[in-house]
Protein backbone atom coordinates (compact mmCIF):
# COMPACT_ATOMS: atom_id res chain seq x y z
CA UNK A 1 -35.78 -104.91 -46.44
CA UNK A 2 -38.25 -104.29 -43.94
CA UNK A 3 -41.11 -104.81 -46.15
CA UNK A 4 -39.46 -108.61 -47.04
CA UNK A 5 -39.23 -109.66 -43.36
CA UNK A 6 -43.15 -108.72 -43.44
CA UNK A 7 -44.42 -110.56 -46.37
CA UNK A 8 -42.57 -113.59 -44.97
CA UNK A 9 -44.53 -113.51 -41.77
CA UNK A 10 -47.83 -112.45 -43.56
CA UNK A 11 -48.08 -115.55 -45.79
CA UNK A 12 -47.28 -118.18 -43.03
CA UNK A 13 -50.52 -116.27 -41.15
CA UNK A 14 -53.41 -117.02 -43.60
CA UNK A 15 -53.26 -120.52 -42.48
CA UNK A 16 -54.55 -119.74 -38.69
CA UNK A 17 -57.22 -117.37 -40.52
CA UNK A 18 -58.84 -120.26 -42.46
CA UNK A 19 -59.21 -122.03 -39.34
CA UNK A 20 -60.93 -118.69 -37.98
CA UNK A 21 -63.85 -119.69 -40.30
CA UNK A 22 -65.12 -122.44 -37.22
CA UNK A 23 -65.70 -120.19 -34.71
CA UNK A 24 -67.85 -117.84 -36.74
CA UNK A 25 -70.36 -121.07 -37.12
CA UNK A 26 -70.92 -119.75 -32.78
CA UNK A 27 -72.66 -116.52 -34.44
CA UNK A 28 -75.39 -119.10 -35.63
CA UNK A 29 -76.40 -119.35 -32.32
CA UNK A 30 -77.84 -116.10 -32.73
CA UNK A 31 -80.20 -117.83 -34.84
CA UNK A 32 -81.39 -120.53 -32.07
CA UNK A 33 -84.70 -120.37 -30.62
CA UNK A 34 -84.64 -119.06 -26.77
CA UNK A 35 -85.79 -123.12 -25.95
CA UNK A 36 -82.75 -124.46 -27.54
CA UNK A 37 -80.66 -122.08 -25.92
CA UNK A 38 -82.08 -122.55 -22.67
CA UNK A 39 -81.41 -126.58 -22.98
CA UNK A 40 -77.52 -125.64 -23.94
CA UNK A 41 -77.15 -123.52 -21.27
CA UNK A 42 -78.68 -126.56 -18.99
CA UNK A 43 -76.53 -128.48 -20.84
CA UNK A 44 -73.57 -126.31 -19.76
CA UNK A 45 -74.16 -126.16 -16.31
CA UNK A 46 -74.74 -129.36 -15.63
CA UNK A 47 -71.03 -129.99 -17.03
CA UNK A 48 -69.60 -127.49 -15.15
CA UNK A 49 -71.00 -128.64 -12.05
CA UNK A 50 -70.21 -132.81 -12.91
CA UNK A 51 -66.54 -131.50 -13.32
CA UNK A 52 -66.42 -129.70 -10.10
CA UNK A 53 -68.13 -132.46 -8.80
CA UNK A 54 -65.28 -134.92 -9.91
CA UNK A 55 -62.66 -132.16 -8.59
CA UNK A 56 -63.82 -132.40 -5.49
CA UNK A 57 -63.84 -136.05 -5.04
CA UNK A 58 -60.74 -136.46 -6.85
CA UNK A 59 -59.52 -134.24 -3.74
């Protein structure tokens, strides 16, 4: 009866799993040259610090 309950819950699950598949495109980023990561991470930061900029005027 146990096992039942299990499979029920188990099949519903392999949805979220498929959708697992888009973060595993991230380990491609393995594969970027240390210039294109060093213009994301730029990239980044300068996000980071427009929202805190916002935050603080929105204070």
């Amino acid at each position: 009866m146990g096992d039942d309950d299990f499979d029920g819950q188990e099949e519903p699950y392999s949805e979220p799993r498929g959708q697992l598949d888009t973060p595993r495109e991230d380990k491609q980023a393995s594969k970027l040259s240390s210039e294109q990561r060093r213009r994301l991470e730029k990239k980044l930061e300068q996000r980071r610090l427009e929202r805190q900029i916002a935050d603080y005027e929105c204070d």
